[in-house]
PDB file of N, CA and C in Angstrom:
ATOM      1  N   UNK A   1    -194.311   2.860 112.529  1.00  0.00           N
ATOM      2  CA  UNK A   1    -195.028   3.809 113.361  1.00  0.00           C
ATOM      3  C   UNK A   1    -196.092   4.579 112.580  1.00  0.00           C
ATOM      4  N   UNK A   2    -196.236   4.528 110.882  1.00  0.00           N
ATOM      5  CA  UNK A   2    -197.082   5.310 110.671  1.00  0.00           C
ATOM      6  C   UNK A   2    -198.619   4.728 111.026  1.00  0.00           C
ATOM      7  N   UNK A   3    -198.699   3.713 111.433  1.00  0.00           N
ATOM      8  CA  UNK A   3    -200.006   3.389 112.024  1.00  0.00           C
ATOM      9  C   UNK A   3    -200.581   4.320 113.090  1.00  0.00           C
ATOM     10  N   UNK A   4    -199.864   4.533 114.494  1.00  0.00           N
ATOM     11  CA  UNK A   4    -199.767   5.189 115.135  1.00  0.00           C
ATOM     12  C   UNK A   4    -200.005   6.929 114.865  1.00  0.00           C
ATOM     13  N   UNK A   5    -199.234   7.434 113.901  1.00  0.00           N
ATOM     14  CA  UNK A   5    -199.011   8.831 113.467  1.00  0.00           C
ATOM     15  C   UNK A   5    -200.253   8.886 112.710  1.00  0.00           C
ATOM     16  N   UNK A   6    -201.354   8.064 111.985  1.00  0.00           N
ATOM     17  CA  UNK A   6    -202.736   8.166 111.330  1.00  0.00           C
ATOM     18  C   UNK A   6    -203.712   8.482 112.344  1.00  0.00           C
ATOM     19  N   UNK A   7    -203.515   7.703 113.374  1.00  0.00           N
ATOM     20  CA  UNK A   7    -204.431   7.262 114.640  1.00  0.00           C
ATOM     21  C   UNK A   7    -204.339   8.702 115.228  1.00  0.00           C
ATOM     22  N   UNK A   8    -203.381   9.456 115.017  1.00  0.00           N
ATOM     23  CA  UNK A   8    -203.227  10.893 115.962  1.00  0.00           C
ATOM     24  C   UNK A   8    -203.937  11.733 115.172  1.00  0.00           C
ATOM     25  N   UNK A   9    -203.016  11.465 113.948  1.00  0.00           N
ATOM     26  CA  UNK A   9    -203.535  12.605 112.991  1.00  0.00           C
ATOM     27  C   UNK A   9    -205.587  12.825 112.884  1.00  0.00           C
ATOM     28  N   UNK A  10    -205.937  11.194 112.708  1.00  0.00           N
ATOM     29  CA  UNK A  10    -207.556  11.345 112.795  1.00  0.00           C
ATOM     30  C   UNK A  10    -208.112  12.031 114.152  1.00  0.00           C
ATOM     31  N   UNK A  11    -207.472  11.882 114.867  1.00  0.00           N
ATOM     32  CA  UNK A  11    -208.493  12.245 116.426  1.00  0.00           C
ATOM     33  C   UNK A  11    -207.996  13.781 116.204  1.00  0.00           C
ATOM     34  N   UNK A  12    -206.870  14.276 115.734  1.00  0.00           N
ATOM     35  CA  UNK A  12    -206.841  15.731 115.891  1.00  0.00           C
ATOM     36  C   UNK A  12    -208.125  16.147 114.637  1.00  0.00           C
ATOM     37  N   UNK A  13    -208.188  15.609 113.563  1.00  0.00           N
ATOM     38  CA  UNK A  13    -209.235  16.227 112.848  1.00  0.00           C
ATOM     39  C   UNK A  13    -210.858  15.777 112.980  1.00  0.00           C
ATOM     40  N   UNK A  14    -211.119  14.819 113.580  1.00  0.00           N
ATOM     41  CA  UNK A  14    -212.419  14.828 114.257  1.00  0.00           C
ATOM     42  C   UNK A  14    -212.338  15.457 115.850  1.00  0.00           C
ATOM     43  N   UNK A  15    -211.752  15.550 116.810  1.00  0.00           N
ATOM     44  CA  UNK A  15    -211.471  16.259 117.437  1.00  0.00           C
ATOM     45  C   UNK A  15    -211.582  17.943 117.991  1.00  0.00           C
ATOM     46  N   UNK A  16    -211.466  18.241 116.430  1.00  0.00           N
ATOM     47  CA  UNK A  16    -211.301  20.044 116.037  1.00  0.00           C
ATOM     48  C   UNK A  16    -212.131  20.216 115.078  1.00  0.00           C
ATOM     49  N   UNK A  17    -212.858  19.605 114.434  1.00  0.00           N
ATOM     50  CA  UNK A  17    -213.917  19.948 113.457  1.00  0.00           C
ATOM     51  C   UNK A  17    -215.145  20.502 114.215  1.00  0.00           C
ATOM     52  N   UNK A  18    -215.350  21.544 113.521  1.00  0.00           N
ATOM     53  CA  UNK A  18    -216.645  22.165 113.493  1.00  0.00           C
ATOM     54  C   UNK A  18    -216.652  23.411 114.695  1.00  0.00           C
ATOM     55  N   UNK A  19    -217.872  23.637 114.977  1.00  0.00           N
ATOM     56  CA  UNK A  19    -217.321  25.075 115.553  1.00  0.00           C
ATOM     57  C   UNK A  19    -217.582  24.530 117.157  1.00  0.00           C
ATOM     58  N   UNK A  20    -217.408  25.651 118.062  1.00  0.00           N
ATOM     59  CA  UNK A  20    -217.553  25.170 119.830  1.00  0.00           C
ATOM     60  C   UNK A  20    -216.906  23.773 120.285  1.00  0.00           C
ATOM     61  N   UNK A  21    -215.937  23.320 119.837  1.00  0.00           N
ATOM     62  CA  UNK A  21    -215.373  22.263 120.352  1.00  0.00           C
ATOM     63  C   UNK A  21    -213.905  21.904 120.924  1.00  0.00           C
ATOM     64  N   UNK A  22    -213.485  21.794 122.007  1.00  0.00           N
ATOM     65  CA  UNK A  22    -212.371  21.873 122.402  1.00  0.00           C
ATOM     66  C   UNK A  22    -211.736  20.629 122.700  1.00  0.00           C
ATOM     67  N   UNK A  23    -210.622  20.533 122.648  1.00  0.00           N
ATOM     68  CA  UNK A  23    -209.331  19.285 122.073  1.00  0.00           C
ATOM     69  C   UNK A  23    -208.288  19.715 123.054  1.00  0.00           C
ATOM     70  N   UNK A  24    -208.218  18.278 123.361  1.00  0.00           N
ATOM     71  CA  UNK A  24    -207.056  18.035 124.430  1.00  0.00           C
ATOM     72  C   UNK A  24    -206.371  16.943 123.781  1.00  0.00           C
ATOM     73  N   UNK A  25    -204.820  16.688 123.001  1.00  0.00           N
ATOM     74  CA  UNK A  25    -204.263  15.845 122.841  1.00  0.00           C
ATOM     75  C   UNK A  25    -203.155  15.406 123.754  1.00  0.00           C
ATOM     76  N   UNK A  26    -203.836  14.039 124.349  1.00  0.00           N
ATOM     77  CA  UNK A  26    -203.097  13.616 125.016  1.00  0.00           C
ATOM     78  C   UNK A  26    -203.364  12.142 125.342  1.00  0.00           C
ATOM     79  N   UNK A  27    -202.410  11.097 125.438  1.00  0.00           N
ATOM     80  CA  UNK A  27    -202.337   9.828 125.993  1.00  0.00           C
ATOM     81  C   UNK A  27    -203.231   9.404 126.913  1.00  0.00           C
ATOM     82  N   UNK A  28    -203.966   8.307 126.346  1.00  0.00           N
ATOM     83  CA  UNK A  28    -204.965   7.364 127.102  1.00  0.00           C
ATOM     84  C   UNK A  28    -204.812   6.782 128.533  1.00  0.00           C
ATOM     85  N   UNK A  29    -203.153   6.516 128.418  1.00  0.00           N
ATOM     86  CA  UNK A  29    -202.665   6.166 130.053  1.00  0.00           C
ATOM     87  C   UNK A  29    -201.332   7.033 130.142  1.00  0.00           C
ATOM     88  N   UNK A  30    -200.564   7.658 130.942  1.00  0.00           N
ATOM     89  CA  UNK A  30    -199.674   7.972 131.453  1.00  0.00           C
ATOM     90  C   UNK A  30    -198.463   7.507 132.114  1.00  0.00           C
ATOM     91  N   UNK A  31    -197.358   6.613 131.521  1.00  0.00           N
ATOM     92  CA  UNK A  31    -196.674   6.162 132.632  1.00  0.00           C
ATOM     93  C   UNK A  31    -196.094   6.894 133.648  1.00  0.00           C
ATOM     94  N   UNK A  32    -195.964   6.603 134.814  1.00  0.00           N
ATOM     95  CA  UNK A  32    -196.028   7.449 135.835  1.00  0.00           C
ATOM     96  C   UNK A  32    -194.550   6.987 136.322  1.00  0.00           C
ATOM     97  N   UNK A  33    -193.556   6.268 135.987  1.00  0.00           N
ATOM     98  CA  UNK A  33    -192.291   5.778 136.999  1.00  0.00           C
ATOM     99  C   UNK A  33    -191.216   6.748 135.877  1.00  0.00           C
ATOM    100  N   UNK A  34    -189.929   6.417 136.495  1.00  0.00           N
ATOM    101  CA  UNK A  34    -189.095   6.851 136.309  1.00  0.00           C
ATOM    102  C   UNK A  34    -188.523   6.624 135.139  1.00  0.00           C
ATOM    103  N   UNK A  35    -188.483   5.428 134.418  1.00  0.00           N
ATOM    104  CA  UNK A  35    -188.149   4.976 133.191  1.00  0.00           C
ATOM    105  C   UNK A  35    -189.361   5.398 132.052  1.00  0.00           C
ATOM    106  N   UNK A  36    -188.850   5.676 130.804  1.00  0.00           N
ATOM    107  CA  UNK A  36    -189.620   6.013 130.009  1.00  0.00           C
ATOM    108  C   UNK A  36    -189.373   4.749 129.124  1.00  0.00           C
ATOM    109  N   UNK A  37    -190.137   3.977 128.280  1.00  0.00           N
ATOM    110  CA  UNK A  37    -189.781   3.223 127.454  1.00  0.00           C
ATOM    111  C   UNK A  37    -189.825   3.716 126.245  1.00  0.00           C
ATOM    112  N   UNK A  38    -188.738   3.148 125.512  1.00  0.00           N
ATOM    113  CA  UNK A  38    -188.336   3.690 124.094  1.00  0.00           C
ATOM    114  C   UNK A  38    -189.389   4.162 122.944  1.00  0.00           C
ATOM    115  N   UNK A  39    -190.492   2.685 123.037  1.00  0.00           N
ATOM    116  CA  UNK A  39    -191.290   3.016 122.417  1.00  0.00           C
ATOM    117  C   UNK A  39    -192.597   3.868 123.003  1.00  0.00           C
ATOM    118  N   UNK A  40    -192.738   3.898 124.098  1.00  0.00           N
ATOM    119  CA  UNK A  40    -193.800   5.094 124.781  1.00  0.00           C
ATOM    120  C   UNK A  40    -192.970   6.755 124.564  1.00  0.00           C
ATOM    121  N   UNK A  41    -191.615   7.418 124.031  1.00  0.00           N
ATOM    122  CA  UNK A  41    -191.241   8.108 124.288  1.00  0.00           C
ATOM    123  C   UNK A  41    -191.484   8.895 122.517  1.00  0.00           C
ATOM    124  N   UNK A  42    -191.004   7.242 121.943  1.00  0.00           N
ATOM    125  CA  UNK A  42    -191.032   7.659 120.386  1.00  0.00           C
ATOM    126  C   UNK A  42    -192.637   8.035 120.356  1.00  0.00           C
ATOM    127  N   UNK A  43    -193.957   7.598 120.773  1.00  0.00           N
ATOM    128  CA  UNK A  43    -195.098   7.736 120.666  1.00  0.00           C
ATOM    129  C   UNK A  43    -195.427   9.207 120.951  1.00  0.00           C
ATOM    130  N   UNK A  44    -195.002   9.857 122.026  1.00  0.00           N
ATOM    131  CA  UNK A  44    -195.095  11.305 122.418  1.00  0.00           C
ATOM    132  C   UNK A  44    -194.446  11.873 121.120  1.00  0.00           C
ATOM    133  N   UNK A  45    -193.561  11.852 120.854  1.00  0.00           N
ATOM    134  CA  UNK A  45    -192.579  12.015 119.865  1.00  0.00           C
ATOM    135  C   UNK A  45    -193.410  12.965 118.665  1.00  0.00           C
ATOM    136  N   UNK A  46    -194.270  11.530 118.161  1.00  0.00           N
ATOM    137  CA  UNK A  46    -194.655  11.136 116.773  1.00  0.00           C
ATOM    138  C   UNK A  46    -196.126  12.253 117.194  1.00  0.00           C
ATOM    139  N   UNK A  47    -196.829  12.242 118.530  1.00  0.00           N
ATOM    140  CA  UNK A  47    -197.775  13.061 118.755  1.00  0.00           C
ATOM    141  C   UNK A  47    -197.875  14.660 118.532  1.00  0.00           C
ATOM    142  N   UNK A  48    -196.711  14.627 119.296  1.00  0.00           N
ATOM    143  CA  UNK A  48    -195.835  16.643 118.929  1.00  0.00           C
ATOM    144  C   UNK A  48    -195.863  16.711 117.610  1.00  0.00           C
ATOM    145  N   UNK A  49    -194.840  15.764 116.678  1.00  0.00           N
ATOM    146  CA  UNK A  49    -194.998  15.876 115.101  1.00  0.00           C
ATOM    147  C   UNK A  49    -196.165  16.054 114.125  1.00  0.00           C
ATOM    148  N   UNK A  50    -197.137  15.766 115.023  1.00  0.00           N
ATOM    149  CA  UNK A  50    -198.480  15.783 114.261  1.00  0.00           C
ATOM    150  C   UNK A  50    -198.938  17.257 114.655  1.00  0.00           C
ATOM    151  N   UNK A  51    -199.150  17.336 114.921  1.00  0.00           N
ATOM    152  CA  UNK A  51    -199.690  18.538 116.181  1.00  0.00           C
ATOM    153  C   UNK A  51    -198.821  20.045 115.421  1.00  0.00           C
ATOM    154  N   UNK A  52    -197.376  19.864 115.051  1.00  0.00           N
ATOM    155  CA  UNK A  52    -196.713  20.546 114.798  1.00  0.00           C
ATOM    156  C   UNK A  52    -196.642  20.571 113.073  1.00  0.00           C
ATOM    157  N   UNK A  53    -197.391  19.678 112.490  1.00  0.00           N
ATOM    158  CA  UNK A  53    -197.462  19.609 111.122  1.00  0.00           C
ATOM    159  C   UNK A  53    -198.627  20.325 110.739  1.00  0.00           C
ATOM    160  N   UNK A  54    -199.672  20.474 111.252  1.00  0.00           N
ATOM    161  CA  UNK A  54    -200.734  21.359 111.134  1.00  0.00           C
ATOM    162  C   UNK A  54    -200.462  22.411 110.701  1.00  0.00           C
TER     163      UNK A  54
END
């Protein structure tokens, strides 16, 4: 997964660089049903962790 956890980490720091710019982290698609899949859940997961390592 650290492929994934780089890919976050870069968009939060181009994202938030520089001044007047506002950042929304969040998923490209949304699954919308009732089941979450393991690995779409670990992905949110790994997103908070970044976010929260700052």
């Amino acid at each position: 997964m650290a492929l994934f956890a780089d890919k976050v980490r870069k968009a939060i720091c181009e994202g938030t660089a520089g001044t007047g710019r506002g950042f929304v982290l969040m998923p490209t698609s949304c699954p919308y049903g009732r089941v979450l899949p393991a690995k779409t859940l670990r992905n949110y997961e790994l997103m908070l962790e970044q976010v929260e390592a700052l």
